[in-house]
Structures are given as C-alpha cells and as structure tokens.
C-alpha atoms as a PDB file:
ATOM      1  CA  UNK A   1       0.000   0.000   0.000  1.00  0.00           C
ATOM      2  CA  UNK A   2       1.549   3.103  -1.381  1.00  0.00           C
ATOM      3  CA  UNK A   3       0.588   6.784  -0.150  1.00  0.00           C
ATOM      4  CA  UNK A   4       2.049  10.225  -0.248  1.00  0.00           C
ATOM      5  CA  UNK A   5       2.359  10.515   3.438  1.00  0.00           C
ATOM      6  CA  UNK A   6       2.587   7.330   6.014  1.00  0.00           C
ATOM      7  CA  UNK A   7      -0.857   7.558   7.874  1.00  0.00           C
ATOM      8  CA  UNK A   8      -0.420   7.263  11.529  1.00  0.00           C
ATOM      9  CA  UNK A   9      -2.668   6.172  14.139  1.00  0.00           C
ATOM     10  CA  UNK A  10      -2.629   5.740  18.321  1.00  0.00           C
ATOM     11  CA  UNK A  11      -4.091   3.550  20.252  1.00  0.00           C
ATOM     12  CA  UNK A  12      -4.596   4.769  23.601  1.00  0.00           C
ATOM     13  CA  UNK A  13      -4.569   8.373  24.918  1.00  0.00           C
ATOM     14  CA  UNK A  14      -2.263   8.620  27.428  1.00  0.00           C
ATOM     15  CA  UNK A  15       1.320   9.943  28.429  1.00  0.00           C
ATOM     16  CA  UNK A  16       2.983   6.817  26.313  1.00  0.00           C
ATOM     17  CA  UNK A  17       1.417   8.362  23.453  1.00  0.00           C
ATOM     18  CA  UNK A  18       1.089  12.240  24.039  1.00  0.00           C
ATOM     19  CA  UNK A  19       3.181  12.923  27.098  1.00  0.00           C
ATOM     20  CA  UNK A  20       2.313  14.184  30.431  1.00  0.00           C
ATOM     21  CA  UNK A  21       3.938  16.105  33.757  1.00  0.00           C
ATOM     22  CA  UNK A  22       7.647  13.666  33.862  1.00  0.00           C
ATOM     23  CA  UNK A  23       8.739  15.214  30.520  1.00  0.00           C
ATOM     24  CA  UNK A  24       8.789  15.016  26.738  1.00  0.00           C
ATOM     25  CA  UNK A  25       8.753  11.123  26.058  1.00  0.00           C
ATOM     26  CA  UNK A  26       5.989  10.432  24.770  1.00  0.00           C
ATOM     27  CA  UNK A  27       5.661   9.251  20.778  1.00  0.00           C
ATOM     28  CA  UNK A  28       3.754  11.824  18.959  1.00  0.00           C
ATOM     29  CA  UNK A  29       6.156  14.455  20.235  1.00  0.00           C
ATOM     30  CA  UNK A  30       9.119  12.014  18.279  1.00  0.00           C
ATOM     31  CA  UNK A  31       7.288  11.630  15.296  1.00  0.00           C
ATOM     32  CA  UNK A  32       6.510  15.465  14.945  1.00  0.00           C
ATOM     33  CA  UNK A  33      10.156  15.526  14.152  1.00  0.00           C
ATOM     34  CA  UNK A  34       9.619  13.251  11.147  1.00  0.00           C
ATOM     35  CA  UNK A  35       8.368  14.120   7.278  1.00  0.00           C
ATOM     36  CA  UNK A  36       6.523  11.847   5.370  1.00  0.00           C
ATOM     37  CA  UNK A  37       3.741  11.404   8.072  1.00  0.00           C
ATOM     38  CA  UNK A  38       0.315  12.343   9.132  1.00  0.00           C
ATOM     39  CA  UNK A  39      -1.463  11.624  11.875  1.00  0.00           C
ATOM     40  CA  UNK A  40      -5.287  10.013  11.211  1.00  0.00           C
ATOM     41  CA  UNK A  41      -6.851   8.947  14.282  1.00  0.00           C
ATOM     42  CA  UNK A  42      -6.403   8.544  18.046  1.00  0.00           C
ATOM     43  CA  UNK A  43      -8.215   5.358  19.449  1.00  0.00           C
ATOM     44  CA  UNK A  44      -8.993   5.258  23.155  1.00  0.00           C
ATOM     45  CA  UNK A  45     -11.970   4.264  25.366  1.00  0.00           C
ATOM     46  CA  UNK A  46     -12.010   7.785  26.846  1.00  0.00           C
ATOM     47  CA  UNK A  47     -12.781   9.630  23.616  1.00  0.00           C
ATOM     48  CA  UNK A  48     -12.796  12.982  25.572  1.00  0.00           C
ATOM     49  CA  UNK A  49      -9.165  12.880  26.819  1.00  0.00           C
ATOM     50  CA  UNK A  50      -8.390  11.390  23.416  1.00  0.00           C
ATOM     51  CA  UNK A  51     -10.264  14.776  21.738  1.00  0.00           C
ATOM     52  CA  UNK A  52      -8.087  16.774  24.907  1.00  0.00           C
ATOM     53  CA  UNK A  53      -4.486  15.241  23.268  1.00  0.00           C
ATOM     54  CA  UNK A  54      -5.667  16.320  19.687  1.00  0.00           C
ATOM     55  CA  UNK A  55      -6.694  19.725  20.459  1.00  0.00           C
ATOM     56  CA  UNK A  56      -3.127  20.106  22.805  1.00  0.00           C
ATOM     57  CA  UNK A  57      -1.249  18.964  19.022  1.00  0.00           C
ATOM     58  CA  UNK A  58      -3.769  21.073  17.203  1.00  0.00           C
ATOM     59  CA  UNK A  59      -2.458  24.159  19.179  1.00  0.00           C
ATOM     60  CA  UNK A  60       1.285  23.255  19.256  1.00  0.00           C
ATOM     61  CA  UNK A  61       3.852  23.490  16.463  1.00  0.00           C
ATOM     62  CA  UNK A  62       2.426  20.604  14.032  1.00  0.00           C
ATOM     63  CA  UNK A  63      -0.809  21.705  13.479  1.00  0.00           C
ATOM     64  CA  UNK A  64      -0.433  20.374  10.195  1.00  0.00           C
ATOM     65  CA  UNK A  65       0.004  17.191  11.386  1.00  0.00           C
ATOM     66  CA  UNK A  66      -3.194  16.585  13.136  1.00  0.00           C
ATOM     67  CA  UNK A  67      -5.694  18.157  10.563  1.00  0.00           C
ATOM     68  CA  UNK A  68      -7.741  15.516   9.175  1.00  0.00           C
ATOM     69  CA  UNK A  69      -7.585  13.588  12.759  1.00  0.00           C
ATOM     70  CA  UNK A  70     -10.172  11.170  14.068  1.00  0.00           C
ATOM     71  CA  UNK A  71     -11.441   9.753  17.327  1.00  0.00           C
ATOM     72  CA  UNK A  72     -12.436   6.182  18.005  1.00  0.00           C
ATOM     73  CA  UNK A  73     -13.899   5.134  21.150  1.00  0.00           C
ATOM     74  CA  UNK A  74     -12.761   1.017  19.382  1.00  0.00           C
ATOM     75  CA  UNK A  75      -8.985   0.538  18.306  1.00  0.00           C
ATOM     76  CA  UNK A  76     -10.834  -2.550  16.259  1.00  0.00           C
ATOM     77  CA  UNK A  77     -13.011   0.205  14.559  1.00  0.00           C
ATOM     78  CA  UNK A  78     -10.294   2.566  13.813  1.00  0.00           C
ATOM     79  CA  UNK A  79      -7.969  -0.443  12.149  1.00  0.00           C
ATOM     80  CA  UNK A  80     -11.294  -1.322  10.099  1.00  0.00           C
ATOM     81  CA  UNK A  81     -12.000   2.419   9.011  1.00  0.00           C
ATOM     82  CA  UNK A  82      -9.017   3.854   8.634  1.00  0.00           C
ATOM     83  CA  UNK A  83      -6.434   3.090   5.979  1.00  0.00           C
ATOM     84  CA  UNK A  84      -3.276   3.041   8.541  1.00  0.00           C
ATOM     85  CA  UNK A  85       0.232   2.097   7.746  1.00  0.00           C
ATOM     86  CA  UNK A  86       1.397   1.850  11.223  1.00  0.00           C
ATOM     87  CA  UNK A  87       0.091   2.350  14.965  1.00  0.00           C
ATOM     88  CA  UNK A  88       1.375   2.936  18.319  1.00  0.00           C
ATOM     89  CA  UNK A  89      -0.096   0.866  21.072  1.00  0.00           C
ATOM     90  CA  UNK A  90       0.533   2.408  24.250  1.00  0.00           C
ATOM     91  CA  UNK A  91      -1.979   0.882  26.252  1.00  0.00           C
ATOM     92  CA  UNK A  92      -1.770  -0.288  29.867  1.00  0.00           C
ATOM     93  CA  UNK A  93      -0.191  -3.726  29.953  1.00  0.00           C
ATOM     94  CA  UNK A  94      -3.269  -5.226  31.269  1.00  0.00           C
ATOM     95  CA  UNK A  95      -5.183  -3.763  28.064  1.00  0.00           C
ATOM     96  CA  UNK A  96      -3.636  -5.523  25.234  1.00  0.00           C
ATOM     97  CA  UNK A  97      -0.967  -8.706  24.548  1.00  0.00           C
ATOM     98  CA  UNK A  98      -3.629 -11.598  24.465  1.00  0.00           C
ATOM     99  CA  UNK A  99      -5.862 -14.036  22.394  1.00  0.00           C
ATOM    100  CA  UNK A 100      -8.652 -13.019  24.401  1.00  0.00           C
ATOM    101  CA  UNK A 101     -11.392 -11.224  22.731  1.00  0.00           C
ATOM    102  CA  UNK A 102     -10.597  -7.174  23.319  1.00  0.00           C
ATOM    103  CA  UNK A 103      -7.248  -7.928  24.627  1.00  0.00           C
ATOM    104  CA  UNK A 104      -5.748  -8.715  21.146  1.00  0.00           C
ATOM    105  CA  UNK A 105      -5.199  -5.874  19.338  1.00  0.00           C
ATOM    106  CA  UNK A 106      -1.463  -6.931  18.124  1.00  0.00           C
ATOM    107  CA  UNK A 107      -3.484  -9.070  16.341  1.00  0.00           C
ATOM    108  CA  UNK A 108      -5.891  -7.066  14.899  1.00  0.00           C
ATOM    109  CA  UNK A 109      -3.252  -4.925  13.486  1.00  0.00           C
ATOM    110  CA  UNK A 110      -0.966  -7.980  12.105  1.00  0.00           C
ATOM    111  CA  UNK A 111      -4.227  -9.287   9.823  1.00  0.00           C
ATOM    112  CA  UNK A 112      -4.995  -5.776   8.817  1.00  0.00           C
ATOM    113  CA  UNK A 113      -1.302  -5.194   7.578  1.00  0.00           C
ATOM    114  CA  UNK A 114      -0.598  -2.501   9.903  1.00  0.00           C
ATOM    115  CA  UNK A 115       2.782  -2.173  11.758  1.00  0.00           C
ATOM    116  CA  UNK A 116       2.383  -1.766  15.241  1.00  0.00           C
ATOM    117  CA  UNK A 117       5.128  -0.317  18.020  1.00  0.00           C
ATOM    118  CA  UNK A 118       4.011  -1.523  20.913  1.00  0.00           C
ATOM    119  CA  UNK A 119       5.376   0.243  24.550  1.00  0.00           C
ATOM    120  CA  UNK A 120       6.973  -2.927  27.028  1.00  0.00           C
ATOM    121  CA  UNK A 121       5.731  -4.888  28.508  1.00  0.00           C
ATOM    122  CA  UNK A 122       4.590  -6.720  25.861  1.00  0.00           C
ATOM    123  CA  UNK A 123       1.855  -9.160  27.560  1.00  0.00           C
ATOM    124  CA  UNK A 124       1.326  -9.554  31.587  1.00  0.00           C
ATOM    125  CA  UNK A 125      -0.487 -12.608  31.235  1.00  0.00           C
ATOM    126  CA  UNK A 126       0.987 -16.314  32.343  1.00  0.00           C
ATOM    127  CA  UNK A 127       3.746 -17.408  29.779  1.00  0.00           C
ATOM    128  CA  UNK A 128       1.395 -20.185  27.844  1.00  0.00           C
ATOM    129  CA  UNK A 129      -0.589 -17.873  26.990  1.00  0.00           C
ATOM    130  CA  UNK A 130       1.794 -15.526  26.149  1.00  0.00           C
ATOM    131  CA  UNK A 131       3.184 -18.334  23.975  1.00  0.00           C
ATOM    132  CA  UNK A 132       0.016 -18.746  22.274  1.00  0.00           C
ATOM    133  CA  UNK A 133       0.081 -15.501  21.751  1.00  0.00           C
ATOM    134  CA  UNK A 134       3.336 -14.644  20.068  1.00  0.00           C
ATOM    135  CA  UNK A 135       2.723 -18.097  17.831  1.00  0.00           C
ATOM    136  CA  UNK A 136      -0.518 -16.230  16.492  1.00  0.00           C
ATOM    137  CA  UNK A 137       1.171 -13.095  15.554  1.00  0.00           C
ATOM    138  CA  UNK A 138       4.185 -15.051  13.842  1.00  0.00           C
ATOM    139  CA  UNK A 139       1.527 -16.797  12.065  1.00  0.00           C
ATOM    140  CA  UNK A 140       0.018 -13.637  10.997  1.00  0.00           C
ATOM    141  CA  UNK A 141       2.825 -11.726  10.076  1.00  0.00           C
ATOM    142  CA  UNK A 142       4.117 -14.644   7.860  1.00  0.00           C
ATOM    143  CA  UNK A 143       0.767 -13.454   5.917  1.00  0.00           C
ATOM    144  CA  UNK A 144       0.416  -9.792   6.003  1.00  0.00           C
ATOM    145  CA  UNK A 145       4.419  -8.764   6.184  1.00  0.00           C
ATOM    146  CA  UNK A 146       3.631  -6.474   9.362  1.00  0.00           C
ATOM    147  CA  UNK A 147       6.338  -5.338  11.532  1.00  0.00           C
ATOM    148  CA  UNK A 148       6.079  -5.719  15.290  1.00  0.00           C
ATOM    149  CA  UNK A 149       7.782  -3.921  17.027  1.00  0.00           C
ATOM    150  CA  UNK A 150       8.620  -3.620  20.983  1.00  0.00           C
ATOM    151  CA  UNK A 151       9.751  -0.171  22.595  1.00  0.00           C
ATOM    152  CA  UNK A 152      12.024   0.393  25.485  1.00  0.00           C
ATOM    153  CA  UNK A 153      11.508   4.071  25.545  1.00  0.00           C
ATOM    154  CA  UNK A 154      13.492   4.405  28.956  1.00  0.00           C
ATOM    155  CA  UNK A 155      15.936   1.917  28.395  1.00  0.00           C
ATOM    156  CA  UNK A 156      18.579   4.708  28.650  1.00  0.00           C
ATOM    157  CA  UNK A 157      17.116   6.714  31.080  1.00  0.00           C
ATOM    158  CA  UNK A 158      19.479   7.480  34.083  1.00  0.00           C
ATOM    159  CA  UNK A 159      17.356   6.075  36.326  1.00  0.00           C
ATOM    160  CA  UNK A 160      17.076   3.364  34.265  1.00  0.00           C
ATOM    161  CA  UNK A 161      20.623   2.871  34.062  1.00  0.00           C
ATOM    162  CA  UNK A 162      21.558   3.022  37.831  1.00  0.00           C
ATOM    163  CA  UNK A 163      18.659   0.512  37.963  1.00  0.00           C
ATOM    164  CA  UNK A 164      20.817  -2.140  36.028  1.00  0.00           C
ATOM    165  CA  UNK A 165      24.257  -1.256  38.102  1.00  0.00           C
END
C-alpha cells in the first residue's frame, strides 16, 4: 500500500502516546520531528481525553500534522475504518498482549497489515498464553508482512541505568 504521506494512528490516549507532567517522552512528540507522516486517528476508550491530546497537538507546532484527525472510542473500529500504515499501542499492559477477545489488538493490526510499536511490557499474562500468543502473531505476520515492534523508551534513562548497576 503506497501513499504520499505514512498515515499514523494511536491507540490509547495517554502519556505513552502524548506525554504528560515527567517530561517530553511520549511518541507523537518524536514523530513530529519526522516528514513523510500524518497523523489520522487517536483510538482510546475515553474519547474525551483522546479529543483533549488532539486539540493540545492542534495548538502546538504541528498543526499540520493533526488536521484531518479522528477519534475512536474502538482501536478494532479505527484499524477497520481507517487506511493506517502503522500504529502505536501504548496501552496499559493489562489492556492488550492476548488471544482473548478485546485484549488482542497486536493481532488485529498484524491481519490488517498494519505495523504496530508496541510500549513494554509486551503481555502480563501467564507465559502459555503468552506463547500462544506470540505463535498467532508469527503466524500472521508470515501473511500480512507487518512489523512488530517492541519499545524500550526508557531503556537509557538514568534512572534506568543506575537501575541495572
């Protein structure tokens, strides 16, 4: 699938995706620095404090950016809508990295062919299941060619660091 621009969504809301009081980590303040994007739609269950992050990007430096945005109150109806390249999940951990029914949007994504970066951890649930899991996405991605990928956004972090000493 070949566009222009690479059409961005998020999944989830929050400071993983759009920052908060510790500082500027978040992702959609990193991929402001890029060209060649836009940004579609924000997915989260709280559709007002997903409308509260677009109207903070709307009124910072890349307007631009944001303009054709969309809320979803369903990540599952924003992959079906939209026409997305690539997502970030940053969900809480208990929200996402399952086979169960609302818990699998990894998934979702893979079949769609949409590359998802997804904040760590990965899955909190038991390690069989967490098998099953990763065997389904390798299953799907062998099919669609999505990328996967996990973040460690605070992996160098000094607190972080003095952490692994």
């Amino acid at each position: 699938r070949m566009s222009k621009l690479l059409r961005i969504g998020f999944i989830g809301a929050g400071g993983v995706n759009f920052g908060g009081k510790v500082g500027p980590w978040d992702h959609a303040s990193r991929l402001e620095k890029l060209d060649g994007i836009e940004i579609v739609a924000i997915a989260d269950v709280d559709t007002s404090k997903a409308e509260q992050a677009l109207e903070e990007r709307k009124r910072g430096p890349c307007t631009s950016l944001y303009a054709n945005c969309k809320i979803y109150a369903s990540s599952y109806d924003m992959i079906e809508r939209e026409r997305l390249d690539a997502v970030f999940i940053g969900l809480p951990p208990s929200c996402h990295g399952s086979l169960v029914q609302g818990l699998d949007i990894e998934l979702a994504c893979v079949r769609a062919g949409i590359h998802a970066f997804i904040e760590k951890p990965v899955s909190v649930f038991p390690p069989d299941e967490f098998s099953d899991f990763a065997r389904a996405i390798v299953a799907e991605q062998a099919k669609s060619n999505a990328i996967i990928s996990v973040g460690y956004m605070f992996r160098y972090h000094p607190a972080e660091i003095g952490r692994a000493v």
